[in-house]
Protein backbone atom coordinates (compact mmCIF):
# COMPACT_ATOMS: atom_id res chain seq x y z
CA UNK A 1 -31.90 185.41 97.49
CA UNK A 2 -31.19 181.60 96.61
CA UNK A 3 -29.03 179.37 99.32
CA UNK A 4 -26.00 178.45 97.94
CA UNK A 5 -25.66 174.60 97.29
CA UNK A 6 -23.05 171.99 97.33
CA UNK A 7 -23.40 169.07 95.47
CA UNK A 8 -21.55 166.04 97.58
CA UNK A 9 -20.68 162.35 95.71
CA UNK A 10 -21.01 159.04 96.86
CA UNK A 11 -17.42 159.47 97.54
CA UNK A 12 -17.96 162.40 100.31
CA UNK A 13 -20.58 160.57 102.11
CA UNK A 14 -18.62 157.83 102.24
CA UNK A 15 -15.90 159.74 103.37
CA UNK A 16 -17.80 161.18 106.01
CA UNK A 17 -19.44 158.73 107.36
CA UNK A 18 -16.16 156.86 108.07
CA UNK A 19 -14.56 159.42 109.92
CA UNK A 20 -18.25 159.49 112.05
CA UNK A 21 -17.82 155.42 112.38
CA UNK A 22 -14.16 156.37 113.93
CA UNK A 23 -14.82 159.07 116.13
CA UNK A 24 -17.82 156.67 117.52
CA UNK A 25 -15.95 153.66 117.54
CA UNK A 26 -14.17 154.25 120.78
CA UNK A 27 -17.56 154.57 122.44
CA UNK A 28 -18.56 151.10 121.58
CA UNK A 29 -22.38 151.38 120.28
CA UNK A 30 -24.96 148.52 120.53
CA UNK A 31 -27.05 149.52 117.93
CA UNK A 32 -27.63 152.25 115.31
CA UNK A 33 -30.57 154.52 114.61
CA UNK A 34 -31.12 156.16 111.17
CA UNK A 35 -33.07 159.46 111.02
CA UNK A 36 -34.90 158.72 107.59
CA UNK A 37 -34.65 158.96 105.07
CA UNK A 38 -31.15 161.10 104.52
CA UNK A 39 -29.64 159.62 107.80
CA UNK A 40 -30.20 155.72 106.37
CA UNK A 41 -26.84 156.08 103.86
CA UNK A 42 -24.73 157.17 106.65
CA UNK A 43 -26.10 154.68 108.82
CA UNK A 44 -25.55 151.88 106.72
CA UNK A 45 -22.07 152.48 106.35
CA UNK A 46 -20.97 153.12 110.19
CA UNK A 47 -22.94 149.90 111.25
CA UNK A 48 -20.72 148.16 108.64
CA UNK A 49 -17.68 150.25 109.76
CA UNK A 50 -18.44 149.42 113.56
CA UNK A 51 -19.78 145.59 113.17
CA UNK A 52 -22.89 146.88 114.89
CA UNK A 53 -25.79 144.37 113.84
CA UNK A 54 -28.61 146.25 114.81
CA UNK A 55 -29.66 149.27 112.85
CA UNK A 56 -33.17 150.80 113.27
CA UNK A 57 -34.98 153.29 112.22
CA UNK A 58 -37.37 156.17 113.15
CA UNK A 59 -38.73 159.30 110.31
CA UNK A 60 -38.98 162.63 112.12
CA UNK A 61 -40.26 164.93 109.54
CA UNK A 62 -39.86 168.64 110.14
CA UNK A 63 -38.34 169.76 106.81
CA UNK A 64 -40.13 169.83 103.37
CA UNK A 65 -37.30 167.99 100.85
CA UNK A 66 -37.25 170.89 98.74
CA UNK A 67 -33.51 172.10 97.92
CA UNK A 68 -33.10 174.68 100.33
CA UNK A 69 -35.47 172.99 102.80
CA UNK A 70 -38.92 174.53 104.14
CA UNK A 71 -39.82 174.04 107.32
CA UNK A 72 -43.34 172.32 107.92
CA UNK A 73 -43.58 172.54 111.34
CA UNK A 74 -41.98 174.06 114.80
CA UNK A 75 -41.29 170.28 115.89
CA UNK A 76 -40.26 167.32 114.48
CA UNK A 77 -43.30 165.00 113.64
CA UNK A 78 -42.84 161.24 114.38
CA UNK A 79 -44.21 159.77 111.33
CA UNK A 80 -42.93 156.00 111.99
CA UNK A 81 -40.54 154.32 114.66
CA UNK A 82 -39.51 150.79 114.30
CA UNK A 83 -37.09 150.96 117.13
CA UNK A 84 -38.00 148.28 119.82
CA UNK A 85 -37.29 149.02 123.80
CA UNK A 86 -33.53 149.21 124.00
CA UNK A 87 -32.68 148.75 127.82
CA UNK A 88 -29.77 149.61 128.95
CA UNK A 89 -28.11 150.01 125.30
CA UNK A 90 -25.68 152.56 124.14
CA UNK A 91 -27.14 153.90 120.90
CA UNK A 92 -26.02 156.35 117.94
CA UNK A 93 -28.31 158.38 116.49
CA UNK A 94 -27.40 159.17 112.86
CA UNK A 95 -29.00 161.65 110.22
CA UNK A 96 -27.11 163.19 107.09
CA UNK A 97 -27.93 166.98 108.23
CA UNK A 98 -28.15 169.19 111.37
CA UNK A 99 -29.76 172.12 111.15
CA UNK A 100 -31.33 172.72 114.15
CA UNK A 101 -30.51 169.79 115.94
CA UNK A 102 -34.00 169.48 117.38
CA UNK A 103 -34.88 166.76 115.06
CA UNK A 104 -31.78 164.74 116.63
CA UNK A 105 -32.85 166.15 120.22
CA UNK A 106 -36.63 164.73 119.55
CA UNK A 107 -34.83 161.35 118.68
CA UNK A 108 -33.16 161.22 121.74
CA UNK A 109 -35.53 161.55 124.11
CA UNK A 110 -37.66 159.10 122.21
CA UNK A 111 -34.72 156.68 122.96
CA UNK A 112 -34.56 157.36 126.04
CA UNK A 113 -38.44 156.53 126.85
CA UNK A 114 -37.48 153.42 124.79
CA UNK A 115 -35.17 152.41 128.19
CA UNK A 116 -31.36 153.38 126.50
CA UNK A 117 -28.56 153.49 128.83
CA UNK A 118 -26.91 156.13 126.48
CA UNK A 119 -27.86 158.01 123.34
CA UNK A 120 -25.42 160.47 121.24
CA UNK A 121 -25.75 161.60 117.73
CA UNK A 122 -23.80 162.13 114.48
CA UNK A 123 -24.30 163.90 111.41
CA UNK A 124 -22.75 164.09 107.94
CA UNK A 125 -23.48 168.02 107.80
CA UNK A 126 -23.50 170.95 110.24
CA UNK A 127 -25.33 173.58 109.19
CA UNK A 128 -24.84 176.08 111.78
CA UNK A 129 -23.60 176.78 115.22
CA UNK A 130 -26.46 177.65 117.26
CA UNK A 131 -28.77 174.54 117.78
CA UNK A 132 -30.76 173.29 120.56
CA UNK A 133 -29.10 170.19 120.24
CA UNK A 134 -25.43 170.04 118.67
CA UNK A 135 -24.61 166.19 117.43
CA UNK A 136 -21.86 164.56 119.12
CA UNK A 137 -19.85 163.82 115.98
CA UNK A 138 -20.28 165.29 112.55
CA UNK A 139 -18.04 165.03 109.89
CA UNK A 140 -18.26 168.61 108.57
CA UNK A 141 -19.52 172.16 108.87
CA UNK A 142 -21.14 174.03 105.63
CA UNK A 143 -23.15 176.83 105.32
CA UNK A 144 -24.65 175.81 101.81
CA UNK A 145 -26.98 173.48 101.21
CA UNK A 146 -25.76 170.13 100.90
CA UNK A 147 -27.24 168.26 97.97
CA UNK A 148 -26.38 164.47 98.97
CA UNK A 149 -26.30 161.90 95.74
CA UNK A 150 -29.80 160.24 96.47
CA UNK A 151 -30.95 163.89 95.66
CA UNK A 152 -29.31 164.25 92.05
């Protein structure tokens, strides 16, 4: 049986995202990290939201892109990481969808080896309510598969 889809605009994301900037804002981040490559979009706009100048970015790949997603492996695989050591920073993690959440619980305690004071997470979509690691912020809960604009 096929997964239901939703197919989101530039508009939604944009939507969402801003309501993730504002629920973070009072938290007062010192830098943002995108999941790639969904979590960059988000990202992008909450730095700009926030006025945070530092955005980074690590690829954790444990989800094929195929529309629904299969998974390639039990554990997120760190396939790059450009995010220098942080110490003592408050950081947002940010990715467009949480299945899981281990993917956003793998960036975390990469992070955290990395010397941050602090690390929650956001995400555009929730995709269910039992995860290993549920984000600190997301913007909304779906059961359908999310098809985001940079996937049209």
């Amino acid at each position: 049986m096929m997964e239901a889809s939703i197919k989101l605009s530039w508009s939604d994301v944009l939507g969402m995202a801003f309501t993730l900037a504002e629920e973070a804002r009072r938290d007062g981040f010192d830098a943002v990290v995108a999941v790639l490559r969904g979590g960059i979009y988000p990202a992008i706009a909450i730095t700009s939201r926030l006025g945070i100048e530092y955005l980074y970015t690590v690829e954790l790949r444990k989800y094929s892109e195929d529309k629904p997603p299969r998974e390639l492996s039990d554990k997120p695989l760190l396939i790059r990481d450009d995010i220098p050591r942080l110490e003592g920073e408050k950081v947002l993690v940010v990715d467009d969808v949480a299945r899981t959440g281990i993917t956003l619980k793998t960036a975390k305690e990469l992070l955290r080896s990395k010397g941050v004071k602090e690390v929650k997470t956001a995400a555009l979509v929730l995709r269910s309510r039992e995860m290993v690691e549920v984000p600190d912020y997301y913007a909304v809960f779906m059961k359908a598969c999310p098809i985001f604009p940079w996937e049209q």
